[in-house]
Protein backbone atom coordinates (compact mmCIF):
# COMPACT_ATOMS: atom_id res chain seq x y z
CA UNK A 1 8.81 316.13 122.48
CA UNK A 2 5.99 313.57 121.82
CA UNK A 3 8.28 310.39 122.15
CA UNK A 4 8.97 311.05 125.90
CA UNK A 5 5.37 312.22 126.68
CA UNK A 6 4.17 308.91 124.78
CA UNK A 7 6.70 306.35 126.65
CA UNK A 8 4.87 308.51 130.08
CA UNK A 9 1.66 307.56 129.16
CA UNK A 10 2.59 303.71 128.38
CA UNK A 11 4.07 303.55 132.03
CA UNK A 12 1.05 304.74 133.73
CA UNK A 13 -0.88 301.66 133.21
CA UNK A 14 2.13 299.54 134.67
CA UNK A 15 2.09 301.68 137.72
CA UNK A 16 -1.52 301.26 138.23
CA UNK A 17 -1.38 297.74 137.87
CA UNK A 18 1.23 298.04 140.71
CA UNK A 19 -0.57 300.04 142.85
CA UNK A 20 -3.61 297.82 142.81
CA UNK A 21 -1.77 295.07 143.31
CA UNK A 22 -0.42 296.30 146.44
CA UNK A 23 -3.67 297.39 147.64
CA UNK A 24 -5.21 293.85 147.31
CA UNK A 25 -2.60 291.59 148.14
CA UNK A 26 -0.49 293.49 149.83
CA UNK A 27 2.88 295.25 150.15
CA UNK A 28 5.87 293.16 148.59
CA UNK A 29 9.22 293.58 150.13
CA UNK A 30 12.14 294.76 148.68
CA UNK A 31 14.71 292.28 147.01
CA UNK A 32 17.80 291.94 148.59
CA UNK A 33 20.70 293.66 147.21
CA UNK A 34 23.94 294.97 148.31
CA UNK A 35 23.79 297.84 150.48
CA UNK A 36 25.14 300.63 147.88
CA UNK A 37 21.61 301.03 146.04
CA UNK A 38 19.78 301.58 149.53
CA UNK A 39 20.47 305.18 149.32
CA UNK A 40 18.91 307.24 146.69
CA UNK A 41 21.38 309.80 146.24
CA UNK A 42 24.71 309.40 144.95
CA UNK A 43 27.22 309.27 147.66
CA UNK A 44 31.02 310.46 146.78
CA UNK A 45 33.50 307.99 148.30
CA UNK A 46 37.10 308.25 148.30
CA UNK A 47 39.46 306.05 147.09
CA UNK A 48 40.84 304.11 149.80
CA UNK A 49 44.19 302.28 150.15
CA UNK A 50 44.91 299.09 149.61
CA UNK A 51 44.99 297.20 152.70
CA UNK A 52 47.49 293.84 153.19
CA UNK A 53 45.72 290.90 153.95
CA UNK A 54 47.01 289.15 157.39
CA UNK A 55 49.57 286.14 156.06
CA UNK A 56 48.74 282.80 157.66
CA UNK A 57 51.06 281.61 160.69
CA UNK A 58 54.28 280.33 159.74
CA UNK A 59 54.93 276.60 161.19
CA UNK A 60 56.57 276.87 164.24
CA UNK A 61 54.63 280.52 165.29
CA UNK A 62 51.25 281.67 166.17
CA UNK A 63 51.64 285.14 165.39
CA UNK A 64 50.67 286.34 162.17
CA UNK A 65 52.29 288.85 159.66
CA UNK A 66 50.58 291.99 159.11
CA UNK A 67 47.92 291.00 162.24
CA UNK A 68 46.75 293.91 164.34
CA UNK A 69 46.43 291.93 167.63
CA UNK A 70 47.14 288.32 168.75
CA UNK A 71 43.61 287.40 168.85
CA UNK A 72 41.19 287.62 166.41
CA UNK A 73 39.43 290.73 166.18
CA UNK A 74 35.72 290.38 165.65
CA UNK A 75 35.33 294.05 165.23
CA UNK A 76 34.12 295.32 161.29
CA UNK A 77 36.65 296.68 159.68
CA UNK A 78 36.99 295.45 156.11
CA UNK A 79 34.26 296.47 153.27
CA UNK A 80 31.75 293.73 153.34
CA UNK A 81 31.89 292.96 157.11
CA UNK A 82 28.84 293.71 159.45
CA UNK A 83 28.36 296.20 162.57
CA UNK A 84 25.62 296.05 164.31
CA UNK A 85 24.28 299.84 165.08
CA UNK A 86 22.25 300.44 168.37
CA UNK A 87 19.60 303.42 167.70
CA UNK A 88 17.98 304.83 170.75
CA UNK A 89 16.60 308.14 169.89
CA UNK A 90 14.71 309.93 172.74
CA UNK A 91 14.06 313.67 171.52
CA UNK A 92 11.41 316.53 172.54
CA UNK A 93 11.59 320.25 171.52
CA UNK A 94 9.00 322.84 172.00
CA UNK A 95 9.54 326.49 171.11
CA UNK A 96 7.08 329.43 170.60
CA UNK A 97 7.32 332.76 169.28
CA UNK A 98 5.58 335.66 168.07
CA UNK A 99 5.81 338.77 165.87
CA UNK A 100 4.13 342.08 165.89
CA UNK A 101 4.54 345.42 163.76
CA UNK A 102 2.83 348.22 163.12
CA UNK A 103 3.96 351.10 160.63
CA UNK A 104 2.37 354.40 159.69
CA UNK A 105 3.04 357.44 157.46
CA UNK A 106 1.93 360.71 155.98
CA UNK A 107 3.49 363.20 153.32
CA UNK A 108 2.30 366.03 152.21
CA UNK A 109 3.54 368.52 149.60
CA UNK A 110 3.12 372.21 147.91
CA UNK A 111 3.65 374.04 145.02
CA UNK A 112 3.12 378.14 146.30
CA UNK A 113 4.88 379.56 143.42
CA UNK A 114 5.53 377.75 140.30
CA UNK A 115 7.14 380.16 137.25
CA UNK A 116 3.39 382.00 137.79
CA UNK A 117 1.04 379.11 136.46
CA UNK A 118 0.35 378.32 140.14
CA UNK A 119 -2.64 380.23 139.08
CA UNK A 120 -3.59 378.47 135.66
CA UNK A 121 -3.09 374.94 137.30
CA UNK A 122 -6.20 375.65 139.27
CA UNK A 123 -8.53 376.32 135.82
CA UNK A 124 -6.77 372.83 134.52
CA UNK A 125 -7.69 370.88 137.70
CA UNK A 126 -11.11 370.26 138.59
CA UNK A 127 -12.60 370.70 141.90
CA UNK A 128 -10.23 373.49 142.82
CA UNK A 129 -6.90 373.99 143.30
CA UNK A 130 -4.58 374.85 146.46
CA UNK A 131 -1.23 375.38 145.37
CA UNK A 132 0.48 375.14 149.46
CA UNK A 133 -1.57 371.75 149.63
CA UNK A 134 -1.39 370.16 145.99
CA UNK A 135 -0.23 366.26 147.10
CA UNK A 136 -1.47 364.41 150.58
CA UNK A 137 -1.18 361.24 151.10
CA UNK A 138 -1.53 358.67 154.50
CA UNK A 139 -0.63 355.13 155.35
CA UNK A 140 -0.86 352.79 157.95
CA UNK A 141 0.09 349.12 158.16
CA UNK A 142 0.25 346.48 160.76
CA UNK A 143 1.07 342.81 161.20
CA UNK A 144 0.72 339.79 163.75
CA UNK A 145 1.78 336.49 163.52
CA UNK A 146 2.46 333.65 166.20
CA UNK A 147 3.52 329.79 166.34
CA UNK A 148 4.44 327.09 168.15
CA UNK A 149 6.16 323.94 167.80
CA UNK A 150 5.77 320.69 170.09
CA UNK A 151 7.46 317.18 168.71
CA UNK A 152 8.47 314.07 170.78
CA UNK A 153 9.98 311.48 169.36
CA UNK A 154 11.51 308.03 170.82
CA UNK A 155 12.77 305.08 168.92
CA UNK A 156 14.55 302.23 170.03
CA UNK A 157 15.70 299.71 167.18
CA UNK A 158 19.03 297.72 166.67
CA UNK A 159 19.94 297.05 162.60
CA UNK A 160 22.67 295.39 161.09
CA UNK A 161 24.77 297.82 158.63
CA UNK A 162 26.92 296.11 156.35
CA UNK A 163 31.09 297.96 155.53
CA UNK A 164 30.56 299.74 151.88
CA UNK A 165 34.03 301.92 152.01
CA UNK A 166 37.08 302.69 153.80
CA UNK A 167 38.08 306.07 153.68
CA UNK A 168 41.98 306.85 153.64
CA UNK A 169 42.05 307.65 157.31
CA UNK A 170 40.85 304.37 158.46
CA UNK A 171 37.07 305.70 158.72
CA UNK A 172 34.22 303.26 157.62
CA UNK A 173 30.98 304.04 155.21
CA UNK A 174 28.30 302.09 156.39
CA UNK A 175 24.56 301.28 155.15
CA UNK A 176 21.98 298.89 156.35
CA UNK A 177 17.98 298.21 155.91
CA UNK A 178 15.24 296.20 157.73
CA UNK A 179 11.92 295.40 155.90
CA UNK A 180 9.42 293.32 158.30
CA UNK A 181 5.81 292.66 156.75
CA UNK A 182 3.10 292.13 159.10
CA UNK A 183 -0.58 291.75 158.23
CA UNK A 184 -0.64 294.13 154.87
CA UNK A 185 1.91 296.27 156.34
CA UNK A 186 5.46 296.59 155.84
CA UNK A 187 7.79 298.70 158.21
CA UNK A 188 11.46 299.70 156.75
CA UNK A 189 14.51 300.40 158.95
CA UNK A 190 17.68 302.15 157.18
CA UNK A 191 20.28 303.90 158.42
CA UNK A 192 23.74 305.03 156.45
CA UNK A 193 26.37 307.10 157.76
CA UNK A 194 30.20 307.13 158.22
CA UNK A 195 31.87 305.27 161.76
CA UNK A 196 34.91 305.28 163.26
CA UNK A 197 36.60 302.19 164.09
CA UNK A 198 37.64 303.00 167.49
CA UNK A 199 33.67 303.64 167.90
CA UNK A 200 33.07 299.68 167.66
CA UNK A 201 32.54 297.88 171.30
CA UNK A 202 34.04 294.69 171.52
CA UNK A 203 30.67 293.46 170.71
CA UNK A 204 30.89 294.63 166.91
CA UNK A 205 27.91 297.50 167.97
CA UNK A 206 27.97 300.92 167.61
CA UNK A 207 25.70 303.51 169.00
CA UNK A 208 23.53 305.78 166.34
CA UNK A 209 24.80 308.92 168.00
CA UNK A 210 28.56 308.20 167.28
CA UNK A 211 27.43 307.86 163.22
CA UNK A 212 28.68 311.01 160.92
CA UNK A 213 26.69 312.17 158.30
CA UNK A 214 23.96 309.89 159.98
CA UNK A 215 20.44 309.33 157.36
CA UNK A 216 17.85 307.16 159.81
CA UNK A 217 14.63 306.38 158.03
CA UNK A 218 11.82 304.43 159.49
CA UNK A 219 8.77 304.56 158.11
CA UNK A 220 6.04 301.75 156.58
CA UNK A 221 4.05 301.30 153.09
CA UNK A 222 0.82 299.07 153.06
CA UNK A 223 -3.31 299.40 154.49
CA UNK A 224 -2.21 301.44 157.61
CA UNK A 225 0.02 304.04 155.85
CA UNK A 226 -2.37 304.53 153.36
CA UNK A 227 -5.13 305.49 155.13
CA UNK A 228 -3.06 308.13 157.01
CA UNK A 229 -1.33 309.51 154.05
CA UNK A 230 -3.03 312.71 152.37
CA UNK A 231 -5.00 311.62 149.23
CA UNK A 232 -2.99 312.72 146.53
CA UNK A 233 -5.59 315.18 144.97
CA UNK A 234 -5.87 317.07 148.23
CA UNK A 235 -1.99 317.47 148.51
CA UNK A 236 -1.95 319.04 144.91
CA UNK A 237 -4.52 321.42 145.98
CA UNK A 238 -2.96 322.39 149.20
CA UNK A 239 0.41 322.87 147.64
CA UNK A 240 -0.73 324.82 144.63
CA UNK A 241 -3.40 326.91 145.88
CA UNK A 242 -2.70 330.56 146.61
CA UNK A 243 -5.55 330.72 148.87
């Protein structure tokens, strides 16, 4: 049990080091990599079949074995190739509600005749005893609550996803990310999410809304985000108090 908590405690130092470093010279950007490791779960991806390669042209022809169409299709459809994926988000929701109850009760209960000790209960008890009233009890509760929620949100970005699997039925896994730094402040695009091929406009772009199993993330790291983040004492306190 110590060697893990000791190996903690030697990171710690690294991570401040990082974490200072960021604050004074500002947010680095991620290395480029391919586009499995941009997600941080696992995904499961099924094995997909083998697909033939188009022949070249024989001498005397222009058509191609195993081609799709006698032009070149520009469209992503092979792991590696690149789609282009249009997101235009424009969303508002507001809803209300509220909740009011209110409960009461009484019981009451008697003993009159009890084997004849009805009569020797009362020299046991103090302060009397009344054998029709010997238990009375009351209660009352009540409860109110209300809430409201009001969120607009409206994005408009294009990103370039890169191919990562083909499922069996000819669908596509796609993944992409966008890091642009600007003056201590870095804002991150991703989006991941399975396509369909017949999805993809002649212009090799796809809208977000036609994406299955669609994870968009945009969000930033550096000065700005920093300041508007929660200090992380305050969000330990807030979480864990049960005030």
């Amino acid at each position: 049990m110590r060697l893990p908590t000791l190996a903690l405690l030697a990171l710690l130092p690294l991570a401040a080091c990082s974490t200072v470093q960021e604050a004074v010279a500002g947010p680095d950007l991620t290395p480029v990599r391919y586009p499995a490791a941009l997600v941080g779960q696992q995904q499961v991806v099924l094995a997909s079949a083998n697909q033939p390669m188009p022949t070249a042209a024989s001498a005397n022809s222009l058509w191609r074995t195993g081609a799709r169409a006698f032009f070149l299709d520009q469209r992503a459809n092979r792991v590696g190739d690149i789609v282009t994926v249009q997101i235009e988000i424009d969303d508002r929701a507001q809803t209300s509600n509220s909740t009011s109850s209110n409960r009461s009760g009484a019981m009451s209960a008697g003993v009159p005749n009890f084997l004849g000790l009805e009569s020797s209960l009362g020299r046991i008890l103090p302060g009397g005893f009344d054998p029709a009233n010997a238990i009375s009890t009351n209660s009352s509760s009540s409860n109110t609550g209300s809430g409201s929620v009001s969120r607009s949100e409206k994005i408009n970005l294009v990103i370039a996803a890169v191919v990562t699997g083909v499922l069996p039925n000819g669908n596509m896994m796609i993944q992409g990310t966008q890091e642009v730094r600007t003056n201590g402040e870095v804002r991150q695009l991703s989006v991941a999410g399975i396509i369909r091929p017949e999805d993809i406009t002649s212009s090799n772009t796809i809208r977000h809304s036609q994406i299955a199993e669609a994870r968009i993330s945009y969000g930033g790291r550096g000065d700005i985000s920093r300041v508007q983040r929660t200090p992380a004492g305050q969000a330990l306190v807030e979480t864990f108090s049960p005030f």
